[in-house]
PDB file of N, CA and C in Angstrom:
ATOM      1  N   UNK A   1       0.846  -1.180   0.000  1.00  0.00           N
ATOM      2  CA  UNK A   1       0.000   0.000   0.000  1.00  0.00           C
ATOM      3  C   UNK A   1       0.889   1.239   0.000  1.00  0.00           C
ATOM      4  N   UNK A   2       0.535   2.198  -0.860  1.00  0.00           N
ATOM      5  CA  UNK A   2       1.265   3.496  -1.302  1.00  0.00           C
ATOM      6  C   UNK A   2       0.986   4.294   0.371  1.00  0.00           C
ATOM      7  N   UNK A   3       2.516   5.333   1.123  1.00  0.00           N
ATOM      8  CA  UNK A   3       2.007   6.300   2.127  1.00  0.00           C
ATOM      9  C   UNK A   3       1.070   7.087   1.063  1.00  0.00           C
ATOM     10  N   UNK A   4       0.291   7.592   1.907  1.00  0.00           N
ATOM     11  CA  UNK A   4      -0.322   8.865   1.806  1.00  0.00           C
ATOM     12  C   UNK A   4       0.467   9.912   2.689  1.00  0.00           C
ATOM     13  N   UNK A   5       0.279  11.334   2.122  1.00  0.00           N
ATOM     14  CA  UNK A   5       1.083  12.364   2.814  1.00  0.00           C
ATOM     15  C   UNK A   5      -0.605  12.882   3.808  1.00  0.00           C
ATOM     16  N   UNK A   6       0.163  12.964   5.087  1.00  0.00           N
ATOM     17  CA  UNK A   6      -1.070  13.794   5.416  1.00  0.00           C
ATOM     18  C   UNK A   6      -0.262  15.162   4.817  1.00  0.00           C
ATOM     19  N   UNK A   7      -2.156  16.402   5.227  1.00  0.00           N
ATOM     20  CA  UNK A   7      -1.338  17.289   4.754  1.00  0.00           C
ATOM     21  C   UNK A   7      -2.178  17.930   5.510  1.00  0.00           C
ATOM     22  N   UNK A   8      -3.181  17.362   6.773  1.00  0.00           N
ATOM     23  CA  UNK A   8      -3.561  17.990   8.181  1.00  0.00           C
ATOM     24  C   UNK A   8      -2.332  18.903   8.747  1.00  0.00           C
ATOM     25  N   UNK A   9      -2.750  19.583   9.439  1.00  0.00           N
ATOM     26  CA  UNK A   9      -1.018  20.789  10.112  1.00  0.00           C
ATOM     27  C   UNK A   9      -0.306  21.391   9.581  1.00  0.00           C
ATOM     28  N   UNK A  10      -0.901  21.691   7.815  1.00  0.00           N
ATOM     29  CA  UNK A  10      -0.027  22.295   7.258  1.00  0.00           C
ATOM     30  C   UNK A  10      -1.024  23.979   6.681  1.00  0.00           C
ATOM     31  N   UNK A  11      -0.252  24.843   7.324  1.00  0.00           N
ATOM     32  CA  UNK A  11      -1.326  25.958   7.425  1.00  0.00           C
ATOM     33  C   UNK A  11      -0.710  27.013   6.480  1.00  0.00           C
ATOM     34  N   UNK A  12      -1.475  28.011   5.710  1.00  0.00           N
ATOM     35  CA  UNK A  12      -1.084  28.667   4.849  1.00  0.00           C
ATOM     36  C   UNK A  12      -0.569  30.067   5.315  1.00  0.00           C
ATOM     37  N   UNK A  13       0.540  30.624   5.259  1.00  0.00           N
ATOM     38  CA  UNK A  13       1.006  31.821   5.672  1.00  0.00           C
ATOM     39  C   UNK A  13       1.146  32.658   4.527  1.00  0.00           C
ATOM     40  N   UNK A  14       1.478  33.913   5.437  1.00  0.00           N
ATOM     41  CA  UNK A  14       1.211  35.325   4.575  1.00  0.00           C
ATOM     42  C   UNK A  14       1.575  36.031   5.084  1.00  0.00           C
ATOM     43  N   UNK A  15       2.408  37.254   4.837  1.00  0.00           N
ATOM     44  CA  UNK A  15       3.465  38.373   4.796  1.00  0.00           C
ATOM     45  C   UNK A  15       2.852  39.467   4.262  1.00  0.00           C
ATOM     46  N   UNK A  16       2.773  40.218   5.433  1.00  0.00           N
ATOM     47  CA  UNK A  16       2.043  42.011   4.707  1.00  0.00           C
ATOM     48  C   UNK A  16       2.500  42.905   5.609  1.00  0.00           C
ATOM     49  N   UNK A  17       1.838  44.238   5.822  1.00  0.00           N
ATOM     50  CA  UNK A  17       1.590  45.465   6.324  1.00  0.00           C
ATOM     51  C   UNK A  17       0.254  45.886   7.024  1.00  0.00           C
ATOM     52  N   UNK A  18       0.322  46.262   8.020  1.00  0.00           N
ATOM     53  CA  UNK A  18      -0.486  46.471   9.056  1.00  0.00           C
ATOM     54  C   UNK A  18      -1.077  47.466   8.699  1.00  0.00           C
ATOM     55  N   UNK A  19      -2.212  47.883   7.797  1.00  0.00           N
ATOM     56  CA  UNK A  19      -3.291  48.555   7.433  1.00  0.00           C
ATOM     57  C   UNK A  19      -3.858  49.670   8.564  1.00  0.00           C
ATOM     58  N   UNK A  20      -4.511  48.480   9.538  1.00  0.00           N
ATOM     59  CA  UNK A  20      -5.773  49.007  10.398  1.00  0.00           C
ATOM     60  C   UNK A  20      -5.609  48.568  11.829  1.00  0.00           C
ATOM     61  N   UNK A  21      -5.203  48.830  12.905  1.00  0.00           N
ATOM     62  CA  UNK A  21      -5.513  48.079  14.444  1.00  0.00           C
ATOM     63  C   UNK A  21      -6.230  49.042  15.657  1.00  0.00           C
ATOM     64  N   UNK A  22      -7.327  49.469  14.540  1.00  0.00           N
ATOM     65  CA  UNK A  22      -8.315  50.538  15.824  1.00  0.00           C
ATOM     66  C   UNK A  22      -9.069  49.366  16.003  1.00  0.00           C
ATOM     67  N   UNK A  23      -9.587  48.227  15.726  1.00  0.00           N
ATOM     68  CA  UNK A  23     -10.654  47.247  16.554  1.00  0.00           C
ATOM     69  C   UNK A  23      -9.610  46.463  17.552  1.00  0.00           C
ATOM     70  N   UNK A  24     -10.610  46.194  18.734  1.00  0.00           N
ATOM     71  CA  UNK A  24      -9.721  45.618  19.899  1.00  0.00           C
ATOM     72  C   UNK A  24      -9.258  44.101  19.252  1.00  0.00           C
ATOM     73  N   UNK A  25      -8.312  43.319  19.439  1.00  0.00           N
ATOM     74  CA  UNK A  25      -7.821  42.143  19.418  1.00  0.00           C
ATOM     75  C   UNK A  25      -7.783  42.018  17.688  1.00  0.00           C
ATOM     76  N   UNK A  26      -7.639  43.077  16.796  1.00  0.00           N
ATOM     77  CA  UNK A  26      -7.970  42.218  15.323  1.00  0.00           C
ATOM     78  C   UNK A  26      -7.193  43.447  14.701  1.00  0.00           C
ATOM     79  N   UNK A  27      -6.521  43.102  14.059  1.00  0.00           N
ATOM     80  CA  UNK A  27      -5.297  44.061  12.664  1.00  0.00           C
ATOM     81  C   UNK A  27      -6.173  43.409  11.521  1.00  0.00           C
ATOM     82  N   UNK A  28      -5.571  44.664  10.549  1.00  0.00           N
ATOM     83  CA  UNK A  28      -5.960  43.808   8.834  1.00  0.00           C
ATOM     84  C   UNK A  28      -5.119  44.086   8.188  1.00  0.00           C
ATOM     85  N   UNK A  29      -4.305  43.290   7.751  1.00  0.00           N
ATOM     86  CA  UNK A  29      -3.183  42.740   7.048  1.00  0.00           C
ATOM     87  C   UNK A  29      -2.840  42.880   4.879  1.00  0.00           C
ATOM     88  N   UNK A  30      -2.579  44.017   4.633  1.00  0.00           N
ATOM     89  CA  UNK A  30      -2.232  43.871   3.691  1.00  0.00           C
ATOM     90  C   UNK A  30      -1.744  43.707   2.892  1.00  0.00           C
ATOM     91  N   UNK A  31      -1.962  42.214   2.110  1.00  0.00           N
ATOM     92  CA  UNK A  31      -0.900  41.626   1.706  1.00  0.00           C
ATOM     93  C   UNK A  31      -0.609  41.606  -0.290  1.00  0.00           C
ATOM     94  N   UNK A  32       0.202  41.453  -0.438  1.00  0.00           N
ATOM     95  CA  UNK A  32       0.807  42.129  -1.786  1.00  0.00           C
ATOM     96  C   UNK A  32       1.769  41.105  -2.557  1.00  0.00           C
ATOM     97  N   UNK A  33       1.227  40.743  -4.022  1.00  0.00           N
ATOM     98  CA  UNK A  33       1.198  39.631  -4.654  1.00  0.00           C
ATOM     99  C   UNK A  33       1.782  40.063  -5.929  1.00  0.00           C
ATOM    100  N   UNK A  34       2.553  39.364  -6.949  1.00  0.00           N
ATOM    101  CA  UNK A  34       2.846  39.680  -8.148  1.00  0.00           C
ATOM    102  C   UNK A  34       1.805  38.728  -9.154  1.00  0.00           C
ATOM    103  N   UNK A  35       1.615  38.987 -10.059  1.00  0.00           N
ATOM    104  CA  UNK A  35       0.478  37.928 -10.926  1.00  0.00           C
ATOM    105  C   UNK A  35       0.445  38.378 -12.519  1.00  0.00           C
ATOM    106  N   UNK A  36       1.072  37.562 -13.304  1.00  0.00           N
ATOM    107  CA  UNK A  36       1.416  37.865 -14.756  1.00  0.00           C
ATOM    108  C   UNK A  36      -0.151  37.783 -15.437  1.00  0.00           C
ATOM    109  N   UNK A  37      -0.395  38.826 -15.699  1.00  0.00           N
ATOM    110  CA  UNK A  37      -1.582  38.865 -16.798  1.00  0.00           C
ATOM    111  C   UNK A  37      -1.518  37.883 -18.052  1.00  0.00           C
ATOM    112  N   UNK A  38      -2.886  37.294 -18.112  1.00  0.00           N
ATOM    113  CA  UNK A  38      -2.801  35.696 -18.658  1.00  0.00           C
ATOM    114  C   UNK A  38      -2.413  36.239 -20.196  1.00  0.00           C
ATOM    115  N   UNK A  39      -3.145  37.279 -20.918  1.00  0.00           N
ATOM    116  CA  UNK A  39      -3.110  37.396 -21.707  1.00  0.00           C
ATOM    117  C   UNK A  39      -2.001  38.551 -22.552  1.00  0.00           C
ATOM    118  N   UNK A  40      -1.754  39.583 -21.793  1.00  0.00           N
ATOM    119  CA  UNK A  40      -0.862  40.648 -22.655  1.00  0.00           C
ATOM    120  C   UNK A  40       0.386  40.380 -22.014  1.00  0.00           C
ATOM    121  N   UNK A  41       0.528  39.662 -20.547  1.00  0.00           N
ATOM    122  CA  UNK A  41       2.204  39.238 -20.035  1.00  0.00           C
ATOM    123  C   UNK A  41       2.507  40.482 -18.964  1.00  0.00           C
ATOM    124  N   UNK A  42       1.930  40.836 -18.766  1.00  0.00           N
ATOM    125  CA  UNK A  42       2.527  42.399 -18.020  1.00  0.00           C
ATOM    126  C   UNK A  42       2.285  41.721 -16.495  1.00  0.00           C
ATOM    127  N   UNK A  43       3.167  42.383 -15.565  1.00  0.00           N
ATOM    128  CA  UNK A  43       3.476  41.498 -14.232  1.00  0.00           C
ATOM    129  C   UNK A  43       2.701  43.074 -13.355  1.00  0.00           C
ATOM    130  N   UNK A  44       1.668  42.329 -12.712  1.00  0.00           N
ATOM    131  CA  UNK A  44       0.658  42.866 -11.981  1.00  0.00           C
ATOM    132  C   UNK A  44       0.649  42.817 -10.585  1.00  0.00           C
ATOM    133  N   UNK A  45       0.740  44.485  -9.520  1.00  0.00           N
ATOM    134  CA  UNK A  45       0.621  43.914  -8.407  1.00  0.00           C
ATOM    135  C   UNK A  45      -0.779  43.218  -8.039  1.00  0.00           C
ATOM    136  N   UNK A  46      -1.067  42.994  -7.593  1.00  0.00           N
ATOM    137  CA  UNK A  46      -2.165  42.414  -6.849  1.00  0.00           C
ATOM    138  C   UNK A  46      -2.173  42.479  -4.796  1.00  0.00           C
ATOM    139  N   UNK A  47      -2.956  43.095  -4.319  1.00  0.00           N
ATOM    140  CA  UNK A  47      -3.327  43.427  -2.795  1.00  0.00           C
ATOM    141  C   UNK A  47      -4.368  43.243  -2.391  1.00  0.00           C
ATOM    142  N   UNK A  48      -4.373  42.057  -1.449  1.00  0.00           N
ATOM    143  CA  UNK A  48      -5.556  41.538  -0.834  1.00  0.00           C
ATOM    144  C   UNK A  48      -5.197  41.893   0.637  1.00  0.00           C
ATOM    145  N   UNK A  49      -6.767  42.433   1.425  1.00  0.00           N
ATOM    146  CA  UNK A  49      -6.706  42.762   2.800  1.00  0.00           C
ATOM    147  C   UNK A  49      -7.443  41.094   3.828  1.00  0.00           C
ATOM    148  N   UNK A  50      -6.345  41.134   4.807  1.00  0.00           N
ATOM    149  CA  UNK A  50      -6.957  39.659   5.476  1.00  0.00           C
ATOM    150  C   UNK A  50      -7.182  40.463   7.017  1.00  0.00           C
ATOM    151  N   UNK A  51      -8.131  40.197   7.783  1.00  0.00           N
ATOM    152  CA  UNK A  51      -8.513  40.340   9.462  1.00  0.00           C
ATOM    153  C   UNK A  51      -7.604  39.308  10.133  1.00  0.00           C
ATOM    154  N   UNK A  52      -6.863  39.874  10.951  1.00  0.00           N
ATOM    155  CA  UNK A  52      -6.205  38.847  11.922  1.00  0.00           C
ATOM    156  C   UNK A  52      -6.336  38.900  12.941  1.00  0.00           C
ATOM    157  N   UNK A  53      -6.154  37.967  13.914  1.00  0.00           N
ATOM    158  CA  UNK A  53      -7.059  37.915  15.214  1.00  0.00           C
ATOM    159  C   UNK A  53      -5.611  38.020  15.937  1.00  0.00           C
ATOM    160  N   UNK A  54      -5.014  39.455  16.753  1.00  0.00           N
ATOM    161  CA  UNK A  54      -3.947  39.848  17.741  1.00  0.00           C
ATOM    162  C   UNK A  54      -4.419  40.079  18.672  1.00  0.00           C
ATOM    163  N   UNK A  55      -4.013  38.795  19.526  1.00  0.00           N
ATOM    164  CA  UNK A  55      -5.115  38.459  21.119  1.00  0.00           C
ATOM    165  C   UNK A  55      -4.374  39.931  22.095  1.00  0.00           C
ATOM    166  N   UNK A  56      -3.135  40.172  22.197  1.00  0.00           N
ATOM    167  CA  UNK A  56      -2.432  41.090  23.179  1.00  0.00           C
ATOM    168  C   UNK A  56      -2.371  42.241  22.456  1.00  0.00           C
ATOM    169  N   UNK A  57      -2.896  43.118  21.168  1.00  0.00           N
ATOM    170  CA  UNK A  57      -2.973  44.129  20.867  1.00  0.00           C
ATOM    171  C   UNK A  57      -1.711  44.339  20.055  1.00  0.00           C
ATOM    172  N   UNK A  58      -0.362  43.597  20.042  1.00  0.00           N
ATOM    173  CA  UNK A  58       0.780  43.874  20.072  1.00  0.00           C
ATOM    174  C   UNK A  58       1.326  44.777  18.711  1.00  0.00           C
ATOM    175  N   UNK A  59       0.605  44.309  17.718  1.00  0.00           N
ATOM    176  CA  UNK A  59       0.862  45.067  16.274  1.00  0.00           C
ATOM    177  C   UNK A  59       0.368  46.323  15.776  1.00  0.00           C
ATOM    178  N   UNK A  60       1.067  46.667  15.259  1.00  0.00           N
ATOM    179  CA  UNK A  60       0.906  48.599  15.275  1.00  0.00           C
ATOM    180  C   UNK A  60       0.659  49.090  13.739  1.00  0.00           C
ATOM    181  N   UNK A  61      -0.150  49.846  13.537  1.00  0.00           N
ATOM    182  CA  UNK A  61       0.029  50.265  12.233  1.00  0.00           C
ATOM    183  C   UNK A  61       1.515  50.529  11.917  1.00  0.00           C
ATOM    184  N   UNK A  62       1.777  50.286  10.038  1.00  0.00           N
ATOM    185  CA  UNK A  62       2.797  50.268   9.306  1.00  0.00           C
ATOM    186  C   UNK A  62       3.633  49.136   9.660  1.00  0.00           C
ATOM    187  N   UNK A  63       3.646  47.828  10.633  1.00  0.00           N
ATOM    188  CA  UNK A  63       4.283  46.998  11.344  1.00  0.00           C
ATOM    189  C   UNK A  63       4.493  45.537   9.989  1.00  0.00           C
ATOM    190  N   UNK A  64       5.322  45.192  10.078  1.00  0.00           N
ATOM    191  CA  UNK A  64       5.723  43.784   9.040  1.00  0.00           C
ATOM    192  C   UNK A  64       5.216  42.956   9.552  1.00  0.00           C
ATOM    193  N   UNK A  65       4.162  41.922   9.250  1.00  0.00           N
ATOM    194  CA  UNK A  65       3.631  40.985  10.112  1.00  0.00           C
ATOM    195  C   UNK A  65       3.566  39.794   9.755  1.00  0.00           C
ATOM    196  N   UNK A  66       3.716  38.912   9.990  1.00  0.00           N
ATOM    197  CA  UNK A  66       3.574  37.263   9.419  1.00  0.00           C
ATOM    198  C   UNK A  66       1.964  36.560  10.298  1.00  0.00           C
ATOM    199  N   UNK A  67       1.249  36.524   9.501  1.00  0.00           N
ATOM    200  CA  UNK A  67      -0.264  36.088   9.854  1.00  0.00           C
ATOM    201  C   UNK A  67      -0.417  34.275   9.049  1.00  0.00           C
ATOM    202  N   UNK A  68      -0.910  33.437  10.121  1.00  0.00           N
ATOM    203  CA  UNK A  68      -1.428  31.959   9.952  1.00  0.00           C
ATOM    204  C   UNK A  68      -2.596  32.001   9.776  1.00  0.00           C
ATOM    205  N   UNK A  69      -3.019  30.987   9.396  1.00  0.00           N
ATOM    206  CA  UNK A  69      -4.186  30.875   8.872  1.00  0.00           C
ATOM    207  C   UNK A  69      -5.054  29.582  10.194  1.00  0.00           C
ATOM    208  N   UNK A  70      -5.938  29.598  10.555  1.00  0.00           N
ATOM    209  CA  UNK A  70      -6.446  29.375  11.429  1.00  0.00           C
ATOM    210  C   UNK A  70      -8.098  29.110  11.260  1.00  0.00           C
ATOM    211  N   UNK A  71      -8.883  28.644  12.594  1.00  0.00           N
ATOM    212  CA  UNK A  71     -10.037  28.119  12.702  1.00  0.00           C
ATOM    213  C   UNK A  71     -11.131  29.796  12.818  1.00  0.00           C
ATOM    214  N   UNK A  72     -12.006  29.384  12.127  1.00  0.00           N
ATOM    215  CA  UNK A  72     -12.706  31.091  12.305  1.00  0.00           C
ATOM    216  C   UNK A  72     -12.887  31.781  13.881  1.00  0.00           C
ATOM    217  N   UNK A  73     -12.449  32.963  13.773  1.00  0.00           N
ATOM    218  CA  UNK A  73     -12.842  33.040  15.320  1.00  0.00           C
ATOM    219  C   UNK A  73     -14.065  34.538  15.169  1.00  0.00           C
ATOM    220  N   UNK A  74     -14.337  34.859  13.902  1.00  0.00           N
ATOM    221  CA  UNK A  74     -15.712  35.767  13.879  1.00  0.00           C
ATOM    222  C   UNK A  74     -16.116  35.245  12.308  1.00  0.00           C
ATOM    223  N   UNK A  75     -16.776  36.581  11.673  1.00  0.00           N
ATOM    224  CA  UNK A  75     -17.123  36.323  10.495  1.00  0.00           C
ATOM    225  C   UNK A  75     -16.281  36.635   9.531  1.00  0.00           C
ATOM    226  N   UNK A  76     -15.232  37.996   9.779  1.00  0.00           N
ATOM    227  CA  UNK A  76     -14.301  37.868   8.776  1.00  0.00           C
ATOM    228  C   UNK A  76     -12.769  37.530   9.269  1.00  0.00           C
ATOM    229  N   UNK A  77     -12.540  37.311  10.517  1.00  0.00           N
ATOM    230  CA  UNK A  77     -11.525  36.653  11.136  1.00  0.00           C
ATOM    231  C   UNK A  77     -11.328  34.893  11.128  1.00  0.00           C
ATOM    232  N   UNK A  78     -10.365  35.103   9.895  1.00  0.00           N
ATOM    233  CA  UNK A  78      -9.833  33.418   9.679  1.00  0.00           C
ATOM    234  C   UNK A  78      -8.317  33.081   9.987  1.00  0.00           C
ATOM    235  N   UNK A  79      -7.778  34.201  10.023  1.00  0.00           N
ATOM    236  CA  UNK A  79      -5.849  34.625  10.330  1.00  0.00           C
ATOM    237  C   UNK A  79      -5.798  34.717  11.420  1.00  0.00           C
ATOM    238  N   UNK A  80      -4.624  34.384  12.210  1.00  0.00           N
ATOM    239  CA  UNK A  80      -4.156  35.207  13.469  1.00  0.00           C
ATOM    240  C   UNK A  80      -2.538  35.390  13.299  1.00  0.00           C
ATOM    241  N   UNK A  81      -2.294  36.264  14.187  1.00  0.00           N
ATOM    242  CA  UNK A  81      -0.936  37.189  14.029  1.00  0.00           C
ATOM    243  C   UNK A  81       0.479  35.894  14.540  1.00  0.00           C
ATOM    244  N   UNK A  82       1.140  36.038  13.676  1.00  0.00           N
ATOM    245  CA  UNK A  82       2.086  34.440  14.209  1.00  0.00           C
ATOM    246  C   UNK A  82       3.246  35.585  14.700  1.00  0.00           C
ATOM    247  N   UNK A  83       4.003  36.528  14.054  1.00  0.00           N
ATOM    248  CA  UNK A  83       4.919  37.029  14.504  1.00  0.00           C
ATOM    249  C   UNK A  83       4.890  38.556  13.913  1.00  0.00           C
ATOM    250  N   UNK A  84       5.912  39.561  14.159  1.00  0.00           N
ATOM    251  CA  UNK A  84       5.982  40.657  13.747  1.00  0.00           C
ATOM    252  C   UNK A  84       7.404  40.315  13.254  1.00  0.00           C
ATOM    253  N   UNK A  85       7.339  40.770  11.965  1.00  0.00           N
ATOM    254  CA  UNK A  85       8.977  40.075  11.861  1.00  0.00           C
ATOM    255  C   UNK A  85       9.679  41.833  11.754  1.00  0.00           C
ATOM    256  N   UNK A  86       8.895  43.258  11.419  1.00  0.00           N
ATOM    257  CA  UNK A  86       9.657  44.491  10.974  1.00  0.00           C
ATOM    258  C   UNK A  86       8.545  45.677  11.944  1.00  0.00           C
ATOM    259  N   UNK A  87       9.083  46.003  12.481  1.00  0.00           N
ATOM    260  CA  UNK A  87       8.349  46.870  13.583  1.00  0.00           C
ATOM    261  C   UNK A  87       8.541  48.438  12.489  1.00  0.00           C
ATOM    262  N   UNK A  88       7.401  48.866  12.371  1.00  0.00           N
ATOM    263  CA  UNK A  88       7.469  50.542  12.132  1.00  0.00           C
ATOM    264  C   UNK A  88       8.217  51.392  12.406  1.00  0.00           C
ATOM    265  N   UNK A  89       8.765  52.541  11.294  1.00  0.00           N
ATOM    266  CA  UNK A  89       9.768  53.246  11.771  1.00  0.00           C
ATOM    267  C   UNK A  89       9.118  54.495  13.255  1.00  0.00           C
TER     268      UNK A  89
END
């Protein structure tokens, strides 16, 4: 019989900029993508905003943040804050 890989515990991360942290316990994370246009070739940013759930407040606007991906803990909170890897000037 062939292993199977689990692939339970394997959670999707994401690297952005700290948008917004006026709601208590929750930043929104904007994160910033390159994406080649299918058809004319031209290399496109692309910026999607994610809610992350920062239980101790700790992240600050303009802050470098590394956000996991996680079990829902509202309606648009599916992320929570794993580390700050670049603190604001």
């Amino acid at each position: 019989m062939a292993t199977v890989e689990n692939k339970r515990g394997v959670r999707k991360q994401r690297e952005g900029i700290v948008v917004s942290d006026a709601a208590n316990k929750t930043i929104v994370v904007k994160v910033e993508r390159k994406k080649r246009h299918s058809l004319y070739g031209k290399v496109m940013r692309i910026a999607k905003r994610y809610h992350a759930h920062d239980e101790q407040n700790q992240a600050k606007l303009g802050d470098y943040v590394r956000i996991t991906e996680t079990r829902p803990f509202s309606k648009r909170k599916r992320w929570r804050l794993t580390e700050i890897v670049r603190t604001s000037p």
